[in-house]
Structure formats: C-alpha cells, structure tokens
N, C-alpha and C. Protein backbone atom coordinates (compact mmCIF):
# COMPACT_ATOMS: atom_id res chain seq x y z
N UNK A 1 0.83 -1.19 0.00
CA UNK A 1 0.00 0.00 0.00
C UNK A 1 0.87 1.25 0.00
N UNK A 2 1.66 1.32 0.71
CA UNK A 2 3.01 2.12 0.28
C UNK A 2 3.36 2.35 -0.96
N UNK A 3 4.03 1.82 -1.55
CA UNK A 3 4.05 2.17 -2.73
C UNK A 3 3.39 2.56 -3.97
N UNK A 4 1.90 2.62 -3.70
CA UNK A 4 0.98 2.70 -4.24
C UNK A 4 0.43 4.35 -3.86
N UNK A 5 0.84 4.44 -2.82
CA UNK A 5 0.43 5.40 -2.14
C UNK A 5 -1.03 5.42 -1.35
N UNK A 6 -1.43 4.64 -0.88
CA UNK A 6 -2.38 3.90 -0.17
C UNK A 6 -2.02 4.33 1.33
N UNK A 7 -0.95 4.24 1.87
CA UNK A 7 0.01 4.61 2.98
C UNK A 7 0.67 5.68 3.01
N UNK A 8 1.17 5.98 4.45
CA UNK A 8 2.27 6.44 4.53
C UNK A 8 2.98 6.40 5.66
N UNK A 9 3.96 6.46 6.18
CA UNK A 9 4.73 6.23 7.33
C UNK A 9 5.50 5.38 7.13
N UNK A 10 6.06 4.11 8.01
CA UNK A 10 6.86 3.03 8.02
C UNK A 10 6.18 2.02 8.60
N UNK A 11 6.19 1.11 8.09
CA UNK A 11 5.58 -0.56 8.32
C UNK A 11 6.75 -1.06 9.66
N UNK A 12 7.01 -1.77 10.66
CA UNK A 12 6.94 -2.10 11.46
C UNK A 12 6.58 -3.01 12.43
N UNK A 13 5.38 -2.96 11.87
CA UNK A 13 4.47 -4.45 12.45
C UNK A 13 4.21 -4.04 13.67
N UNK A 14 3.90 -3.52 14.13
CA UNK A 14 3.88 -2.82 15.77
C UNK A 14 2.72 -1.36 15.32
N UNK A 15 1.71 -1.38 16.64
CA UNK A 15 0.82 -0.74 16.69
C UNK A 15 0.73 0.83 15.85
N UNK A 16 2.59 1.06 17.10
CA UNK A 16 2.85 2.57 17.38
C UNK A 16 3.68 2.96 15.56
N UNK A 17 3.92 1.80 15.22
CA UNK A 17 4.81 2.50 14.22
C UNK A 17 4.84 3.41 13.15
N UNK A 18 3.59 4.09 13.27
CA UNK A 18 3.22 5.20 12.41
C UNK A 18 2.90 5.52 11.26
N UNK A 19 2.60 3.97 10.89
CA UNK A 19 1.55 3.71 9.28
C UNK A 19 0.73 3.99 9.38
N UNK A 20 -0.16 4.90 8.21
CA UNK A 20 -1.28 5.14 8.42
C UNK A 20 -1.82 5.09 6.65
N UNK A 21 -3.05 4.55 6.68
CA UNK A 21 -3.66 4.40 5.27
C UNK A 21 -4.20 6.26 5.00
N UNK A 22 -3.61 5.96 3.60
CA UNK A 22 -4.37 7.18 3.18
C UNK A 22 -5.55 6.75 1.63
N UNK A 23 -6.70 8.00 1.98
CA UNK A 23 -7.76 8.01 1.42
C UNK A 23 -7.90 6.16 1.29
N UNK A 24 -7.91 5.80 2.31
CA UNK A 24 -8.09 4.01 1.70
C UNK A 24 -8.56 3.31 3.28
N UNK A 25 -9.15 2.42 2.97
CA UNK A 25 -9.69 2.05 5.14
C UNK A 25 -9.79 0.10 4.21
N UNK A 26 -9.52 -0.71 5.59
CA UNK A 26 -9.20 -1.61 5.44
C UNK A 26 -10.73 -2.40 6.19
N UNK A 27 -11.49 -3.65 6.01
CA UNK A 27 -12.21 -3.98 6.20
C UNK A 27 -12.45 -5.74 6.09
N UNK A 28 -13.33 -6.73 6.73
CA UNK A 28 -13.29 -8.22 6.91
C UNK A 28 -14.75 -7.87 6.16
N UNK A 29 -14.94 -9.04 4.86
CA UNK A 29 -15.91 -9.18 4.77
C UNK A 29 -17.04 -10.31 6.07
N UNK A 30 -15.87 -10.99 6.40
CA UNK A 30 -16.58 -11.62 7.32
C UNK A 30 -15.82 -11.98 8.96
N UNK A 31 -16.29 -11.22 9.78
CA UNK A 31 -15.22 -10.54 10.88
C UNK A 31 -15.19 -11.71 12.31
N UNK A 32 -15.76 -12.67 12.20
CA UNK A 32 -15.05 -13.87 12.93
C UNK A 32 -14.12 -14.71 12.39
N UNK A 33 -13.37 -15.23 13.31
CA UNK A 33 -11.96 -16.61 12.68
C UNK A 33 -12.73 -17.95 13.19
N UNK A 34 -13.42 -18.27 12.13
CA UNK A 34 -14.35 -20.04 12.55
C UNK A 34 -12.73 -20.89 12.14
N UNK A 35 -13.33 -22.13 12.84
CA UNK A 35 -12.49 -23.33 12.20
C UNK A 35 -11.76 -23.27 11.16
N UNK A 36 -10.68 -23.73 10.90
CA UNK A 36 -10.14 -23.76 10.08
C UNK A 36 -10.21 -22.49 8.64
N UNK A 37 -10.33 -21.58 9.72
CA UNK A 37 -10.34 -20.30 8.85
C UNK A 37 -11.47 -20.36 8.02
N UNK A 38 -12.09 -21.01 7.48
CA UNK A 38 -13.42 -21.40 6.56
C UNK A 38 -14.59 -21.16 7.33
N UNK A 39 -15.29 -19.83 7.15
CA UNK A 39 -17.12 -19.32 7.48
C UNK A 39 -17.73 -19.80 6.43
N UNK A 40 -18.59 -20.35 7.83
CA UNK A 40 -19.71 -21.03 7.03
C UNK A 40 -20.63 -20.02 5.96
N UNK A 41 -21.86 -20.73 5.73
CA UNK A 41 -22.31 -19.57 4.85
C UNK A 41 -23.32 -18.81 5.61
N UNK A 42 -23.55 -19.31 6.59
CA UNK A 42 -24.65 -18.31 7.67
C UNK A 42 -23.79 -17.50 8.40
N UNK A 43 -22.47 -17.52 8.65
CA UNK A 43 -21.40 -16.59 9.21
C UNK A 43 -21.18 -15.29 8.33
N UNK A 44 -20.84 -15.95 6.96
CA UNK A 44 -20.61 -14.94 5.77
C UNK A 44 -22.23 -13.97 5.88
N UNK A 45 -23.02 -14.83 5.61
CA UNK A 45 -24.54 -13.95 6.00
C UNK A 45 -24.41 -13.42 6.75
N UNK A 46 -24.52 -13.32 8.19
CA UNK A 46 -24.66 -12.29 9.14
C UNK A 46 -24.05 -11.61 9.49
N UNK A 47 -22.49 -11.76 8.87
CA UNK A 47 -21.26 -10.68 8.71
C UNK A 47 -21.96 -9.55 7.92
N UNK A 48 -22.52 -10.09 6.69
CA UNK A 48 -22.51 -9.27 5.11
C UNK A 48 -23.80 -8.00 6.21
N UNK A 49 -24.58 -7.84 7.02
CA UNK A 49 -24.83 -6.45 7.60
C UNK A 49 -23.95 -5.57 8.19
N UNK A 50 -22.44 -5.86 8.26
CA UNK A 50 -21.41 -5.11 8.84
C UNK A 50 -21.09 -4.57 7.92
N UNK A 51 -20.53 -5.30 6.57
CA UNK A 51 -19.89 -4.78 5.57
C UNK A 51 -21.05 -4.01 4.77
N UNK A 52 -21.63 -4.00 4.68
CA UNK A 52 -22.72 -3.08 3.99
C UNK A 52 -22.37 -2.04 4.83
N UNK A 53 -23.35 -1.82 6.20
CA UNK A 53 -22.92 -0.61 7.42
C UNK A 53 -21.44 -0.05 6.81
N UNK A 54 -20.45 0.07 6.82
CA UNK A 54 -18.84 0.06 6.71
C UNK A 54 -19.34 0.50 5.05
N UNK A 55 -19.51 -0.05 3.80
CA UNK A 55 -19.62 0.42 2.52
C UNK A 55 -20.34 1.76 2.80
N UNK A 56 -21.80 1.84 3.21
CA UNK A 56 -22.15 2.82 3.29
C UNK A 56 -21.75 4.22 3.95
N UNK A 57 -20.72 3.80 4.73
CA UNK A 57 -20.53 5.06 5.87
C UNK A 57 -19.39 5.92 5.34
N UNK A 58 -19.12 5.43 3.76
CA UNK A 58 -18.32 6.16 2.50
C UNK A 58 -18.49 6.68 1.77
N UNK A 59 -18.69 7.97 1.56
CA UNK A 59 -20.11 8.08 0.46
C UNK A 59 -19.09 8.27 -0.73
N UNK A 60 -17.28 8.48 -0.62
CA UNK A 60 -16.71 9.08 -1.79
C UNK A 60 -16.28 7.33 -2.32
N UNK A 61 -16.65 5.94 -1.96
CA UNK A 61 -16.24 5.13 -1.92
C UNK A 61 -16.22 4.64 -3.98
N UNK A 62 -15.14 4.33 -4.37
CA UNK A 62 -15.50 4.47 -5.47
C UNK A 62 -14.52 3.28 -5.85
N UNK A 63 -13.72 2.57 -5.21
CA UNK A 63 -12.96 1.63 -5.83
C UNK A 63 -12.52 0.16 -4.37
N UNK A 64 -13.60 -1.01 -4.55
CA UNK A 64 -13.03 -1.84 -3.57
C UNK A 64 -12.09 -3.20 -4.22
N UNK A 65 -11.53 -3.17 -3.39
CA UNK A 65 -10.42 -4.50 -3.58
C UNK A 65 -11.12 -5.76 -2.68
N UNK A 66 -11.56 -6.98 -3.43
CA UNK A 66 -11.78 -8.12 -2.71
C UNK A 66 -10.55 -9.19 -2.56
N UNK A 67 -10.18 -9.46 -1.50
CA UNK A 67 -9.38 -10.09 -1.12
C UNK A 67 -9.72 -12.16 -0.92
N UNK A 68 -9.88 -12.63 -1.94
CA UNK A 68 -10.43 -14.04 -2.23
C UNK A 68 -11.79 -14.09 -2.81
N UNK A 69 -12.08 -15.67 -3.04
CA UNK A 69 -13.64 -15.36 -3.34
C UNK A 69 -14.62 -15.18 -2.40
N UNK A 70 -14.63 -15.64 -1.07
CA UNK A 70 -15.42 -15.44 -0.32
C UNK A 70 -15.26 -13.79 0.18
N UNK A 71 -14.76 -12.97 0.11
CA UNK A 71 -14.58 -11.59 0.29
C UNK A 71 -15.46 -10.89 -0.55
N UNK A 72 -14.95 -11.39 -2.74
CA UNK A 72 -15.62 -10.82 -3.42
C UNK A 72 -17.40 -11.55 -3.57
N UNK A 73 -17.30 -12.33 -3.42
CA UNK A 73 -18.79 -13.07 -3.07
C UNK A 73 -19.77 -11.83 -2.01
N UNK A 74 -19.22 -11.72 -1.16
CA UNK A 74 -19.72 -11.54 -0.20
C UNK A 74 -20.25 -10.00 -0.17
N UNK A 75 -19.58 -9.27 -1.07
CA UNK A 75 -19.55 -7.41 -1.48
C UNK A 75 -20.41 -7.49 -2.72
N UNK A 76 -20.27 -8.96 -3.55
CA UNK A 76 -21.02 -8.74 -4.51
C UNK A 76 -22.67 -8.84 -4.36
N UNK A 77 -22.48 -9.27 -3.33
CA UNK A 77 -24.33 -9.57 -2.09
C UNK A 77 -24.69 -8.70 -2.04
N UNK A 78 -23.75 -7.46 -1.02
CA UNK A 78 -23.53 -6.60 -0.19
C UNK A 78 -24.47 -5.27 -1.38
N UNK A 79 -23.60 -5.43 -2.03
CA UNK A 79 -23.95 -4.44 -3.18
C UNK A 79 -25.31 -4.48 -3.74
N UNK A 80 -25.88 -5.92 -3.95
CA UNK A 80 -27.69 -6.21 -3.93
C UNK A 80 -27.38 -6.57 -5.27
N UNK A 81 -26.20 -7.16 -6.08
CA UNK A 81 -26.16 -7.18 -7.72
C UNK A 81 -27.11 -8.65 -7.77
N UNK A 82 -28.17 -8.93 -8.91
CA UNK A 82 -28.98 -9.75 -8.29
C UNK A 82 -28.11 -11.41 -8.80
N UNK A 83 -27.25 -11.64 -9.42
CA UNK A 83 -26.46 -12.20 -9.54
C UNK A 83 -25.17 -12.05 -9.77
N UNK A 84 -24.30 -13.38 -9.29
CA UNK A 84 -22.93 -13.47 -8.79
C UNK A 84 -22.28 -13.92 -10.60
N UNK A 85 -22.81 -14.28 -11.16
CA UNK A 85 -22.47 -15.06 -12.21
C UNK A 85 -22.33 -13.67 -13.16
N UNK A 86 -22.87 -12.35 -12.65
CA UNK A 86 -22.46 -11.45 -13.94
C UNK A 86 -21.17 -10.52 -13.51
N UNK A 87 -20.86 -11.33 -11.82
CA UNK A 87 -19.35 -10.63 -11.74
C UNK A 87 -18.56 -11.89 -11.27
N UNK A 88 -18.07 -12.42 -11.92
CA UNK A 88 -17.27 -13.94 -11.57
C UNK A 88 -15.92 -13.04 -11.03
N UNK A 89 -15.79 -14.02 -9.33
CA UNK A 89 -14.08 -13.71 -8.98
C UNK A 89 -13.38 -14.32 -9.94
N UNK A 90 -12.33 -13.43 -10.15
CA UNK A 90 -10.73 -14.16 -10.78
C UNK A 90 -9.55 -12.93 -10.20
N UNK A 91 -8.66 -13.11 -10.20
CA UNK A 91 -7.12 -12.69 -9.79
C UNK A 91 -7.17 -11.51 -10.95
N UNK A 92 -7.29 -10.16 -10.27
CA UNK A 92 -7.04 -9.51 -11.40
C UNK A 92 -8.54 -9.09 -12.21
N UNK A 93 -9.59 -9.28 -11.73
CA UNK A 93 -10.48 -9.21 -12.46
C UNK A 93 -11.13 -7.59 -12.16
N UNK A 94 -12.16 -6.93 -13.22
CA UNK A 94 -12.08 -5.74 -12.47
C UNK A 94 -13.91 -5.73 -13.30
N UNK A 95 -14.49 -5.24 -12.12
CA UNK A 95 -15.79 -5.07 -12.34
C UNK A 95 -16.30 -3.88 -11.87
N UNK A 96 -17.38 -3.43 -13.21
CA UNK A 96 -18.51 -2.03 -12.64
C UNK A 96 -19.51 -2.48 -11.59
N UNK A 97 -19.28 -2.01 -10.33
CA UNK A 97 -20.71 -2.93 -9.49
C UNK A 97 -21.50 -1.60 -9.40
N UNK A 98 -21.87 -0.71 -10.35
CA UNK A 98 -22.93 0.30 -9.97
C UNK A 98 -22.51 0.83 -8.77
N UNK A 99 -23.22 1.99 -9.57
CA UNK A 99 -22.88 3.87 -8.72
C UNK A 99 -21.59 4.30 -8.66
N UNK A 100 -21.30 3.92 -9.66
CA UNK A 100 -20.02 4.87 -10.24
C UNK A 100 -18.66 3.57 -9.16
N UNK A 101 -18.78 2.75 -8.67
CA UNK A 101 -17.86 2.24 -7.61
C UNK A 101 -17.45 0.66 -8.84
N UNK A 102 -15.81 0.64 -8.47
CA UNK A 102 -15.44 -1.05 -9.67
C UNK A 102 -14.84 -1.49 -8.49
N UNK A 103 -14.88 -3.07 -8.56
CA UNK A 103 -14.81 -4.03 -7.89
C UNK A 103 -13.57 -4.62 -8.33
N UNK A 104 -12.29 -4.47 -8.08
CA UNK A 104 -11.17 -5.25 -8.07
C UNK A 104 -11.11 -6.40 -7.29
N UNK A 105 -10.42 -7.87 -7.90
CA UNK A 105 -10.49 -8.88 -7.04
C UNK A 105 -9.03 -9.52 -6.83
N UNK A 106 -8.76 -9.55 -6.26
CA UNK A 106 -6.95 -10.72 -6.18
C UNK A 106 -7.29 -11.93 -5.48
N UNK A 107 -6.35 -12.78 -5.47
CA UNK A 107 -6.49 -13.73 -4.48
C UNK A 107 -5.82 -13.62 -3.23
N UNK A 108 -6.13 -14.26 -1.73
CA UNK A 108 -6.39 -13.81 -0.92
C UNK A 108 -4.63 -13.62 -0.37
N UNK A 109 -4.35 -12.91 0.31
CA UNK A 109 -2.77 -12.63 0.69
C UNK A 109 -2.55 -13.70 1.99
N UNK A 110 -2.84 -14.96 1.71
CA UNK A 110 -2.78 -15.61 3.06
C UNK A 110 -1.55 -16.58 2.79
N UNK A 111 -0.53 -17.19 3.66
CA UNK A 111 -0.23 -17.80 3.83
C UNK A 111 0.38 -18.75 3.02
N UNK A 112 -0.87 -19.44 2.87
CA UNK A 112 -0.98 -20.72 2.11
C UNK A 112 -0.89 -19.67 0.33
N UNK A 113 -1.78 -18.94 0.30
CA UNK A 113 -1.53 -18.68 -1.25
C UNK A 113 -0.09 -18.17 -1.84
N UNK A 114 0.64 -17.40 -0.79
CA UNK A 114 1.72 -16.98 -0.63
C UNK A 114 2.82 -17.87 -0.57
N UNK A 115 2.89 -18.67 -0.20
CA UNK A 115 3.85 -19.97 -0.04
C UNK A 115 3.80 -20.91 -1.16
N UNK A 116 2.83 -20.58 -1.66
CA UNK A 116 2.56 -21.46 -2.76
C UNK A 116 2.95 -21.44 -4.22
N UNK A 117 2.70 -20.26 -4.22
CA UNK A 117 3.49 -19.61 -5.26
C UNK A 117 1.60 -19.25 -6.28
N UNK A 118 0.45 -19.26 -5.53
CA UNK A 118 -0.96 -18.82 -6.03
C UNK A 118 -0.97 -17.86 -6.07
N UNK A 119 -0.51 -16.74 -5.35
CA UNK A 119 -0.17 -15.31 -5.58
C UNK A 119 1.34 -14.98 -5.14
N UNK A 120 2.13 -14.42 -6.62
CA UNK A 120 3.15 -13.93 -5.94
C UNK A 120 2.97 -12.05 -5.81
N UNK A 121 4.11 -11.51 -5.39
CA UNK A 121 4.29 -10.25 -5.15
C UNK A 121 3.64 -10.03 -6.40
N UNK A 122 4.29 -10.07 -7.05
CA UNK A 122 4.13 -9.24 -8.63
C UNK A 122 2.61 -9.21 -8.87
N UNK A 123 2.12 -10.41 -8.88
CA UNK A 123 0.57 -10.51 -9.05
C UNK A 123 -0.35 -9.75 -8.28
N UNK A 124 -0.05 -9.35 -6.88
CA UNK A 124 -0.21 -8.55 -6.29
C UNK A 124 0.06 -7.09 -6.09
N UNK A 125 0.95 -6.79 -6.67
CA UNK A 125 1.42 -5.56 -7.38
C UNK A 125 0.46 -4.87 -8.49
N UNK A 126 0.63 -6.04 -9.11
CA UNK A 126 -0.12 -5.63 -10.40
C UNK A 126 -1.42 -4.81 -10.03
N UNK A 127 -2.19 -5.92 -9.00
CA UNK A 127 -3.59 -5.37 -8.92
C UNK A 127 -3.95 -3.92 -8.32
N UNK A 128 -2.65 -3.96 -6.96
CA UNK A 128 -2.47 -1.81 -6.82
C UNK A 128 -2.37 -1.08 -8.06
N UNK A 129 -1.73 -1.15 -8.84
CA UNK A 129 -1.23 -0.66 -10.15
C UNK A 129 -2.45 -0.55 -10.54
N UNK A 130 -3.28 -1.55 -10.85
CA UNK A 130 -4.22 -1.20 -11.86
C UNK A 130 -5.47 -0.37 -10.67
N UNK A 131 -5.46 -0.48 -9.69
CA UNK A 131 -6.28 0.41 -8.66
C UNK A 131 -5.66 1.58 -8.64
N UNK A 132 -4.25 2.26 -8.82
CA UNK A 132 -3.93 3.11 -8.84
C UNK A 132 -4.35 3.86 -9.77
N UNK A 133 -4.06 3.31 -10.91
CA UNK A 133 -4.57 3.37 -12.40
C UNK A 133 -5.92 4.00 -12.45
N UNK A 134 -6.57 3.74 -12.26
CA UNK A 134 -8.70 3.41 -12.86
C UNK A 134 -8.53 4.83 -11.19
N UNK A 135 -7.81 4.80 -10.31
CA UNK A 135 -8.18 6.13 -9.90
C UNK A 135 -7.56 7.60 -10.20
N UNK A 136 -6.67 7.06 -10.74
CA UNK A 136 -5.70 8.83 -11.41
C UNK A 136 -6.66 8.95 -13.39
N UNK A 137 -7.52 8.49 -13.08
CA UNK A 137 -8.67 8.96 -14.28
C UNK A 137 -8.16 8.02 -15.71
C-alpha cells in the first residue's frame, strides 16, 4: 500500500509504528476466525450487515479490492447485484458494481496462497497498479 500510495509512514508491524492508510480504510468481509479459517455460509450472511454498514458510511467510496472469493462473493451480495455469475471472482479481475464504484479482485494474501506460489508479489502488485490506475482517471 506504500508504494501505491495507499500509505504512509513506516511498516513495522507494531501498533505505534506510524503507518497510516491514506484516502483508503481496510475492512473483513466476514469478521469472525471459525475453524479452520473457513465461514460457514450463515457466518458470511450475518457478517454481510457489517460490511454493507462500513460500505455505506463512504459516500466518496468508489474503488473496492476483494481479497479471495469469499470476500468478493460476499460485497457482490452486499452491493444487492442480483447475480454473482455477472461478476465472476478471478485474480485480477475488475468489475462495474454500480454507482459509479469497480470491484477489483486478487487472491487472498494468506499464507498458504503466498507460499505457494498462487499469488506472488508481482501478481499482487499488479492489482495496486491497476487500482492506482482506474483512480488517477
């Protein structure tokens, strides 16, 4: 996000260390840790009234990043689009979800996708870039 300019300060990993997001706020589509990291689908449901609350309380909100499919699934609800099938997740994918706001998707920065070699840096790069992009007009 730094380099993107999303940030600014120094990363650290520590509370105090004086990163701070700019014009950009960070958000769980679904804000409990169930089992094996995997929410069910009545979890993802009764999350998806937070993330709506949180979308709405933006009114200049004009560009979200979904972080896996259950993230972009879950915004694509959020949003009321009456189907999922006319915005399919993929890595890199970039969608109009109405009212002027596009839906960027990557795959998720966890761990396992990271180790794996399912998302590297670059691929992840890319997708700031092109969010950087679609917002400098």
């Amino acid at each position: 996000m730094l380099e993107f300019g999303f940030a600014s300060g120094a990363f650290d990993a520590r509370p105090d260390d004086g990163l701070r997001l700019v014009n950009a706020a960070v958000t769980n589509a679904v804000r409990c840790v169930p089992p094996k990291n995997r929410p069910t689908a009545a979890e993802i449901r009764t999350c998806r009234q937070f993330l709506q609350a949180t979308m709405a309380s933006m009114p200049k909100l004009s560009v979200l990043l979904a972080l896996g499919r259950i993230a972009h699934d879950s915004v694509v609800a959020a949003l009321g689009v009456d189907t999922a099938k006319s915005m399919p997740f993929g890595h890199g994918a970039v969608h109009l979800a109405g009212a002027g706001v596009s839906l960027f998707d990557s795959y998720h920065c966890s761990r396992y996708n990271t180790n794996t070699g399912v998302l590297t840096e670059d691929m992840f790069r890319a997708v700031f870039a092109a969010i950087r992009s679609r917002l400098a007009g």
